[in-house]
C-alpha atoms as a PDB file:
ATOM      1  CA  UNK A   1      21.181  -3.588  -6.809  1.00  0.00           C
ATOM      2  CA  UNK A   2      19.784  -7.396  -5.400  1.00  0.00           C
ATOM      3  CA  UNK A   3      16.218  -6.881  -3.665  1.00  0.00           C
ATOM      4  CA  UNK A   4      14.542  -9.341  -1.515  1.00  0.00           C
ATOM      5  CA  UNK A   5      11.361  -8.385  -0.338  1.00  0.00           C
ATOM      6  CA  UNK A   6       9.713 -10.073   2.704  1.00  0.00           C
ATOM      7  CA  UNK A   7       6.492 -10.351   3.075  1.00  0.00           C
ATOM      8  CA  UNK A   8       2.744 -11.242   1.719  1.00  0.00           C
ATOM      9  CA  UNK A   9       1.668  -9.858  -1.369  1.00  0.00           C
ATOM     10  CA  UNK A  10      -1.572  -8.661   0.137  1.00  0.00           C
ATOM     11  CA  UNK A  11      -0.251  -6.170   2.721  1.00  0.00           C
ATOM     12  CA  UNK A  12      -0.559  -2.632   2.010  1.00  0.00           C
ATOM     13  CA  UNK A  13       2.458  -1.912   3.315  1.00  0.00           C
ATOM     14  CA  UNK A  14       4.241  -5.005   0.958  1.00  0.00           C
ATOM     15  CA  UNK A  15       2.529  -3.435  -1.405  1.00  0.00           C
ATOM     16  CA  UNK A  16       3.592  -0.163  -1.349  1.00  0.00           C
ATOM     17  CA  UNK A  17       7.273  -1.126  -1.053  1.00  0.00           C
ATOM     18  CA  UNK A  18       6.575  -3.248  -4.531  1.00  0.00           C
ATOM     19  CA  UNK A  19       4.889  -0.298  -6.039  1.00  0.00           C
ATOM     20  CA  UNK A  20       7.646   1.975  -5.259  1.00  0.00           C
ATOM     21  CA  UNK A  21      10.014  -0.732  -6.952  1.00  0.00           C
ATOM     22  CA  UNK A  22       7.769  -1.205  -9.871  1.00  0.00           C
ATOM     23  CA  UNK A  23       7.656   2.853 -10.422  1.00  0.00           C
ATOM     24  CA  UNK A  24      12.149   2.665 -10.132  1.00  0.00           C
ATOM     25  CA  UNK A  25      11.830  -0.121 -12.619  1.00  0.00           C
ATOM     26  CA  UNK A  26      14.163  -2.302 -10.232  1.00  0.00           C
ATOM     27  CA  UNK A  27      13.892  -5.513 -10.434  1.00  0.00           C
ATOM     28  CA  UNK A  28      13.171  -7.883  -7.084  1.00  0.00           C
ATOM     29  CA  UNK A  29      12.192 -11.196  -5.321  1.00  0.00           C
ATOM     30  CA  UNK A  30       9.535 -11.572  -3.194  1.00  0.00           C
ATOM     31  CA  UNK A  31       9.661 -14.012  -0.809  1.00  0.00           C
ATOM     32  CA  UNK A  32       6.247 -14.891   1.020  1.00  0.00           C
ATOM     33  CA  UNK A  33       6.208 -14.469   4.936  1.00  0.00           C
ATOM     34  CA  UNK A  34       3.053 -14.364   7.206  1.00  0.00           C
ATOM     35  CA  UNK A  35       3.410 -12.121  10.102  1.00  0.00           C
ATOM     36  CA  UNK A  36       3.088 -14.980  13.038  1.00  0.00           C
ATOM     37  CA  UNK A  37       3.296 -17.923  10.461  1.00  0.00           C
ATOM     38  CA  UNK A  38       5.504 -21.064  11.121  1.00  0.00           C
ATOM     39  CA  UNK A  39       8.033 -21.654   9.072  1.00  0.00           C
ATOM     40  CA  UNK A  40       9.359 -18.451   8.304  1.00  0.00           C
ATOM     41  CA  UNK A  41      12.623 -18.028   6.523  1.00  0.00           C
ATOM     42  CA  UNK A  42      15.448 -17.690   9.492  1.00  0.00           C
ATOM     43  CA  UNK A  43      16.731 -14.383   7.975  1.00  0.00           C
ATOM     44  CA  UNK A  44      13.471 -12.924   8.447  1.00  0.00           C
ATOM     45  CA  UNK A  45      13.392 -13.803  12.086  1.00  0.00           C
ATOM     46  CA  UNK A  46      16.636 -12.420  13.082  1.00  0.00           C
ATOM     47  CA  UNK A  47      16.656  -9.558  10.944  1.00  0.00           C
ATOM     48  CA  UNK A  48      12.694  -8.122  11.517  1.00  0.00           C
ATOM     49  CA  UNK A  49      12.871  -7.478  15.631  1.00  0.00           C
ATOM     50  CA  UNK A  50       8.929  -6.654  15.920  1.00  0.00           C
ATOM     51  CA  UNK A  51       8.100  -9.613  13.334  1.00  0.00           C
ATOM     52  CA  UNK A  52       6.134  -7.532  11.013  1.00  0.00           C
ATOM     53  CA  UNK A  53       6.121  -7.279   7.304  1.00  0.00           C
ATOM     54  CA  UNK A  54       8.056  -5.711   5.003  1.00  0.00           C
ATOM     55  CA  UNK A  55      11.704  -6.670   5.345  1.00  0.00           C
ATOM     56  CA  UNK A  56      13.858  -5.913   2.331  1.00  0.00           C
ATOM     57  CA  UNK A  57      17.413  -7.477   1.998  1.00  0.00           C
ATOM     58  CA  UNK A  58      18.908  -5.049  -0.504  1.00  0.00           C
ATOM     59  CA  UNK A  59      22.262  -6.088  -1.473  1.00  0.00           C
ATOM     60  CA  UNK A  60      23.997  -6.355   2.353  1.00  0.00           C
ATOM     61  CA  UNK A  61      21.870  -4.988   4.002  1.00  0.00           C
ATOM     62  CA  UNK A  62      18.510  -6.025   5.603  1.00  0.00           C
ATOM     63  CA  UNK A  63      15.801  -3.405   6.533  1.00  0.00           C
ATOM     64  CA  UNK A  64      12.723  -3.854   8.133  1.00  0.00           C
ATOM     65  CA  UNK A  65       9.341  -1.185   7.458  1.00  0.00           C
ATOM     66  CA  UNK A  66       7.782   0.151   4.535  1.00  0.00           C
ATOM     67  CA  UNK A  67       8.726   3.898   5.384  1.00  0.00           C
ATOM     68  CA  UNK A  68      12.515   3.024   5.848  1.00  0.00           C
ATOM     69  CA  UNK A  69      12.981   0.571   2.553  1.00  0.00           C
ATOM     70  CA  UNK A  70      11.721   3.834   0.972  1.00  0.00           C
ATOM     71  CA  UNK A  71      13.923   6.346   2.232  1.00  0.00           C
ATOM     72  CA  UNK A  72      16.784   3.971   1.913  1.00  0.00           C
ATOM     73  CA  UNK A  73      16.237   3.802  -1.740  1.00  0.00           C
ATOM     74  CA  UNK A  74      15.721   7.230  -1.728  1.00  0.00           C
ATOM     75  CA  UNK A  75      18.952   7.828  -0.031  1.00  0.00           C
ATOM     76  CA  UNK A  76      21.148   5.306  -2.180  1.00  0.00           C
ATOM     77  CA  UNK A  77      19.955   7.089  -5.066  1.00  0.00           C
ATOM     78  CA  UNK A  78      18.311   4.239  -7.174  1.00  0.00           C
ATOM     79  CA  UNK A  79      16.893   4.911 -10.603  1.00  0.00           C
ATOM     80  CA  UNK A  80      13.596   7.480 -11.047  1.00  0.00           C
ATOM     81  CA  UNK A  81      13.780   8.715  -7.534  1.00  0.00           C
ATOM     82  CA  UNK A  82      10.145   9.529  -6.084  1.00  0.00           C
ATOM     83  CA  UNK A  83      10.742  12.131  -3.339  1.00  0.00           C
ATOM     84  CA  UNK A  84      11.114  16.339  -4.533  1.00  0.00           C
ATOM     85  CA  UNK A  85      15.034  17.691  -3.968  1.00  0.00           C
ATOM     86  CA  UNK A  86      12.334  20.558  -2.767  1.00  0.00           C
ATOM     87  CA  UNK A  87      12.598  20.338   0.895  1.00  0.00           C
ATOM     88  CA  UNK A  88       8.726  21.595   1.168  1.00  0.00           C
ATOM     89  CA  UNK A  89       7.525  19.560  -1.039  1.00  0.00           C
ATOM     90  CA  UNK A  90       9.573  16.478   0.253  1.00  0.00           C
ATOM     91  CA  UNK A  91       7.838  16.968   3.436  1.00  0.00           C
ATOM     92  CA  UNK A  92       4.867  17.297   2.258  1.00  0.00           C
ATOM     93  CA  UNK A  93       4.884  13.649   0.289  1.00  0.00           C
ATOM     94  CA  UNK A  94       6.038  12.291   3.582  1.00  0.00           C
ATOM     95  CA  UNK A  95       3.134  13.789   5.298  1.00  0.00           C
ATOM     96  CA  UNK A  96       0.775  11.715   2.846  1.00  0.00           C
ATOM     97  CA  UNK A  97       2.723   8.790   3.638  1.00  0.00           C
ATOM     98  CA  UNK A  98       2.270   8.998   7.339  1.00  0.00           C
ATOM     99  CA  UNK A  99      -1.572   9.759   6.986  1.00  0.00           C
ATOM    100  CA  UNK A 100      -1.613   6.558   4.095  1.00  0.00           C
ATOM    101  CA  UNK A 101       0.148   4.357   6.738  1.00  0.00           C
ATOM    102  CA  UNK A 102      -1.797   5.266  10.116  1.00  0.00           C
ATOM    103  CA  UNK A 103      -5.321   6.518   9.077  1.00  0.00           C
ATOM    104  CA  UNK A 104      -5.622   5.120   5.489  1.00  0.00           C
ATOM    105  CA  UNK A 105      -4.186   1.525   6.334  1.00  0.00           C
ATOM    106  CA  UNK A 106      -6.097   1.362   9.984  1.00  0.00           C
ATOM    107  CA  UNK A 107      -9.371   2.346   8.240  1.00  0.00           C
ATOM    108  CA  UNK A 108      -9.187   0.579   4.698  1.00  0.00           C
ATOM    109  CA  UNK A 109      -7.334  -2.665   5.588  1.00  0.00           C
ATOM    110  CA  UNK A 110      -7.712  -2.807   9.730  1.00  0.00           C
ATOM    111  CA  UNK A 111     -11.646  -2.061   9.236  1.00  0.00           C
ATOM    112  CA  UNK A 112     -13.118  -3.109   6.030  1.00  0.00           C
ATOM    113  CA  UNK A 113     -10.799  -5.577   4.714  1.00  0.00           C
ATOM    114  CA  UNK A 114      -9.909  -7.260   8.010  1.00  0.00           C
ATOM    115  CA  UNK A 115     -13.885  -8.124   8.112  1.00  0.00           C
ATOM    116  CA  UNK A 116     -14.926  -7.974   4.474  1.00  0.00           C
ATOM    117  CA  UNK A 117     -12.102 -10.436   3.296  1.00  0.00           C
ATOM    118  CA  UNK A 118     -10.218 -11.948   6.252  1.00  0.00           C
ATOM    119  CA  UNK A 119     -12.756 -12.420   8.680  1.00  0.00           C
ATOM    120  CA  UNK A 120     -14.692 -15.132   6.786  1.00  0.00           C
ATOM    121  CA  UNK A 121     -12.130 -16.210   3.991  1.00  0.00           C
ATOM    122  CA  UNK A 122      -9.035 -16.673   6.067  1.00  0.00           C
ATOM    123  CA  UNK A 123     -10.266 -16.418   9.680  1.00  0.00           C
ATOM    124  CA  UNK A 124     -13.152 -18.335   9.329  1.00  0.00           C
ATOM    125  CA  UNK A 125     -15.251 -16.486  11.381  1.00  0.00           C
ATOM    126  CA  UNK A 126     -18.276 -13.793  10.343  1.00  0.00           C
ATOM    127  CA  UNK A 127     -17.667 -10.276   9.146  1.00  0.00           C
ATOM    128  CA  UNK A 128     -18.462  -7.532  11.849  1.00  0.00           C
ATOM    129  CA  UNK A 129     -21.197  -5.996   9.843  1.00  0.00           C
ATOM    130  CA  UNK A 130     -20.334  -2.769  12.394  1.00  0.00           C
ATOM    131  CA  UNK A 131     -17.105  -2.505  11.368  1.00  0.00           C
ATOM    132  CA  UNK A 132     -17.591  -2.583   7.348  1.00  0.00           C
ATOM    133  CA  UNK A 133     -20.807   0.106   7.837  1.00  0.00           C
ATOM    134  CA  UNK A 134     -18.700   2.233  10.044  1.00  0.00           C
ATOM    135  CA  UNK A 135     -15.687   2.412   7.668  1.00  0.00           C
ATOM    136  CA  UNK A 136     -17.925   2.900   4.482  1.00  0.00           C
ATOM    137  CA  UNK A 137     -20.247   4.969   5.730  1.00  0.00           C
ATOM    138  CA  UNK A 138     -17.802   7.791   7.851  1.00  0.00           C
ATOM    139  CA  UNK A 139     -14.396   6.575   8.140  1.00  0.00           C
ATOM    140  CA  UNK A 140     -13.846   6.040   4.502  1.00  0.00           C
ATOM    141  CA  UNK A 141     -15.638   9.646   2.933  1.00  0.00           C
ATOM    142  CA  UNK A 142     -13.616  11.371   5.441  1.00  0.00           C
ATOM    143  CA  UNK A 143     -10.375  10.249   3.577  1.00  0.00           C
ATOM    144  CA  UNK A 144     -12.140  11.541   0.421  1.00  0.00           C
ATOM    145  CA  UNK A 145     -13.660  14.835   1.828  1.00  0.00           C
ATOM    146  CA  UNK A 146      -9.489  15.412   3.020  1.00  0.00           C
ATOM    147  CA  UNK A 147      -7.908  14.538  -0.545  1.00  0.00           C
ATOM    148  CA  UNK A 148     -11.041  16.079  -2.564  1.00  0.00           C
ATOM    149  CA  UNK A 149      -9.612  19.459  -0.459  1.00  0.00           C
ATOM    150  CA  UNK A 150      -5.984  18.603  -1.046  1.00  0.00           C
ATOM    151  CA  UNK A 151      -5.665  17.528  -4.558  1.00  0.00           C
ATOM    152  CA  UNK A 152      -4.788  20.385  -7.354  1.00  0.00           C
ATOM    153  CA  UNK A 153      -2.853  18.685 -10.162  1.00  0.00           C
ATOM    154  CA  UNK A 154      -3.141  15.123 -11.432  1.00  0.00           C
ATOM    155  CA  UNK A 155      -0.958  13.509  -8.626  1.00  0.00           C
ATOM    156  CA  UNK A 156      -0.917  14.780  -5.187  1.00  0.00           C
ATOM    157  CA  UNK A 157       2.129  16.532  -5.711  1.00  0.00           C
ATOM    158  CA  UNK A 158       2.512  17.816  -9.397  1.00  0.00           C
ATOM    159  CA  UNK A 159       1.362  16.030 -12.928  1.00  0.00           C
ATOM    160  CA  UNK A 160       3.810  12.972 -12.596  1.00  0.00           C
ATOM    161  CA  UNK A 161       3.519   9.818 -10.412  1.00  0.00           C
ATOM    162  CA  UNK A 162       5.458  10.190  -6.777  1.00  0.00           C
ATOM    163  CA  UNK A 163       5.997   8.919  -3.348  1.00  0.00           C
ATOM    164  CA  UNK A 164       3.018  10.207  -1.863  1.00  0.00           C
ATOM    165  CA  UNK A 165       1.419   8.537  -4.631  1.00  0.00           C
ATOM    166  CA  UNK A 166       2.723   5.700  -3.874  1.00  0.00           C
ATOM    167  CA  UNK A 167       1.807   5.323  -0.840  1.00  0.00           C
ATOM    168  CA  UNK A 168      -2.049   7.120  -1.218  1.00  0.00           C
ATOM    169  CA  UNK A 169      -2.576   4.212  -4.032  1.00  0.00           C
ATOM    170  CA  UNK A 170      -1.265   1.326  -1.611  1.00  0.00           C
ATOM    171  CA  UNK A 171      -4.799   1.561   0.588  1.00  0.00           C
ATOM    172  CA  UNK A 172      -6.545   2.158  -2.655  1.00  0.00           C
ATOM    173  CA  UNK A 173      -5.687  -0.940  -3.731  1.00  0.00           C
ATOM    174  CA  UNK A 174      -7.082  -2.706  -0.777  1.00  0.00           C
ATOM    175  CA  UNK A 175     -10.658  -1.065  -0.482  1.00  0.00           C
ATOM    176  CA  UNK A 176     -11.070  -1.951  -4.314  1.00  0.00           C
ATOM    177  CA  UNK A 177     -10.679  -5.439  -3.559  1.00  0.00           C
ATOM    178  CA  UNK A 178     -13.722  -5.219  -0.926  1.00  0.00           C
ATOM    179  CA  UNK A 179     -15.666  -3.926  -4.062  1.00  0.00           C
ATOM    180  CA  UNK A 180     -15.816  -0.426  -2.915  1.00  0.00           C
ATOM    181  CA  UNK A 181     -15.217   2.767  -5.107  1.00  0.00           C
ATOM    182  CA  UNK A 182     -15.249   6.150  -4.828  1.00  0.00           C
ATOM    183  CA  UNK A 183     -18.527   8.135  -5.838  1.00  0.00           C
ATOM    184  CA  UNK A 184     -17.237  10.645  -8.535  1.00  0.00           C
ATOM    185  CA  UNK A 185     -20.313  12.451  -8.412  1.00  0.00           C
ATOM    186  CA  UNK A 186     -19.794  13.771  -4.742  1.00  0.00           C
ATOM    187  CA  UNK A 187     -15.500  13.898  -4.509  1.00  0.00           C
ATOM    188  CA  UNK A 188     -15.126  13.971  -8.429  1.00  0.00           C
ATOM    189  CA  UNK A 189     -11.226  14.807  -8.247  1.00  0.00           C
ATOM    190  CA  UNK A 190     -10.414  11.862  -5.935  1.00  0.00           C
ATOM    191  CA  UNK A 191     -12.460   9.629  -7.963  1.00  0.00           C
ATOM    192  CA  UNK A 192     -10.206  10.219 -10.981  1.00  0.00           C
ATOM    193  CA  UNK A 193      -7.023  10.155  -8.630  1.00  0.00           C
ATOM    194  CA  UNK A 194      -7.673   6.805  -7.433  1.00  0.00           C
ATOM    195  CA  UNK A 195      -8.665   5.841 -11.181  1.00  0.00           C
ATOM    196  CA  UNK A 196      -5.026   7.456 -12.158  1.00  0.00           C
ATOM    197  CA  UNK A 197      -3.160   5.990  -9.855  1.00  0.00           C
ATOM    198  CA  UNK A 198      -4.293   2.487  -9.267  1.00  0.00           C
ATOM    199  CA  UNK A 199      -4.588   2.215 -13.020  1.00  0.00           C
ATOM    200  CA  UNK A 200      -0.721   2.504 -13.561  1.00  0.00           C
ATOM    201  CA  UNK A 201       0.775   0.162 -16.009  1.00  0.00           C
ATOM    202  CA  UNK A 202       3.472  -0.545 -13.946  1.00  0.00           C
ATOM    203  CA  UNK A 203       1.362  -1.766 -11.141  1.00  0.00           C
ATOM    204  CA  UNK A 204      -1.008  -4.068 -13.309  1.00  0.00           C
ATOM    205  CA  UNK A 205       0.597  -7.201 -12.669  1.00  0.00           C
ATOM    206  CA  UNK A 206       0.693  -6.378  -8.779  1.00  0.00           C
ATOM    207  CA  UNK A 207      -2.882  -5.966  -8.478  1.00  0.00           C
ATOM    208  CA  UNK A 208      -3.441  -9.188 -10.779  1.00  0.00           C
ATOM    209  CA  UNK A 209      -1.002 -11.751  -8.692  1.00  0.00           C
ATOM    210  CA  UNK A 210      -3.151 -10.428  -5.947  1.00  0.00           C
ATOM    211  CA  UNK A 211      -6.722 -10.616  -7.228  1.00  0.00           C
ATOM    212  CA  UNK A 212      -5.635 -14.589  -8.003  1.00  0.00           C
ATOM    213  CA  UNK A 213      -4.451 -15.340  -4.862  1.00  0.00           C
ATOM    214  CA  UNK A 214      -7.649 -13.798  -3.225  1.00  0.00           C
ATOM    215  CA  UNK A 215     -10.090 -15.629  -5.995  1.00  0.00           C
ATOM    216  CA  UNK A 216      -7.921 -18.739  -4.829  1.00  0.00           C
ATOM    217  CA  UNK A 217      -9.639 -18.430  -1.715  1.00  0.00           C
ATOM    218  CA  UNK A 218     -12.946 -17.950  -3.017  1.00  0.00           C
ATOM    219  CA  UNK A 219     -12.936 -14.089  -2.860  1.00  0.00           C
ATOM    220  CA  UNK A 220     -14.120 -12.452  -6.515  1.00  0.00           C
END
């Protein structure tokens, strides 16, 4: 199976396409795109309608969105599949993915990051303070009061690592580059979920690549 990925590194939803690879073991290339950037590849632009980030190219075939590379890989039946053959439990891990992708992502990355990291590294403007204090001080514990209820085993479905995981950890990643972390003595089960899953071998040299790029622009 050939993988292109299209996208930056730094997206949670790149990112949880590249974790899903990195949990299938299947190898891929990423190839850098800014949503809005110039020179973007021409097989991005005429084969991502809405412009946004991921596109995969996997063997001939391009397809844009996180959600749909996943159930296409799913579907073609590529090594250590993620989703249950359990149809409740299938669509329960695709629940978590829609709550990762709208709340989770909007929250973590549209609130906090987007003014934390962007707003005065790459935007060059200043951080509104509102923003950050309204996603760490509400928006943020209400994602952990919801999985502190939710979680019962060591993953979010069952003791091994899945799509919902996958796609939980993606956000994860994102708030623990704005330095924030989860308080294990008020939501001590999603404290060591987040611990468990971001802490995956397989996605070690993800998080690094990104942590350099982001120190590259003077953000430690």
């Amino acid at each position: 199976m050939s993988i292109k990925i299209y996208g930056a590194s730094i997206s949670p939803y790149v990112r949880k396409v590249r974790m899903a690879l990195a949990v299938r073991e299947l190898d891929y290339e990423l190839i850098p795109v800014i949503p809005g950037g110039e020179d973007q590849p021409a097989e991005f632009k005429a084969n991502s309608p809405l412009g946004k980030i991921p596109l995969a190219h996997i063997d001939d075939i391009f397809i844009p969105d996180s959600s749909v590379i996943l159930a296409y890989l799913e579907r073609a039946r590529s090594q250590n599949p993620l989703l249950s053959e359990d149809a409740k439990l299938a669509a329960k891990a695709l629940w978590y993915e829609e709550y990762a992708d709208s709340q989770m992502v909007s929250v973590i990355a549209g609130h906090l990051f987007a003014e934390m990291i962007l707003a005065p590294a790459f935007f060059q403007r200043e951080s509104n303070q509102e923003e950050i204090d309204l996603a760490k001080n509400e928006e943020i514990p209400a994602i952990f009061d919801y999985l502190e209820s939710e979680l019962q085993a060591n993953f979010l479905i069952g003791d091994s690592i899945g799509h919902a995981d996958v796609c939980v950890g993606s956000p994860f990643v994102t708030m623990h580059h704005c330095g924030v972390q989860c308080d294990a003595s008020r939501w001590p089960k999603t404290a060591a979920y987040i611990e468990r899953v971001t802490g995956q071998a397989a996605f070690a040299k993800i998080i690094q690549e990104e942590k350099e790029m982001l120190a590259a622009f003077g953000v430690q």
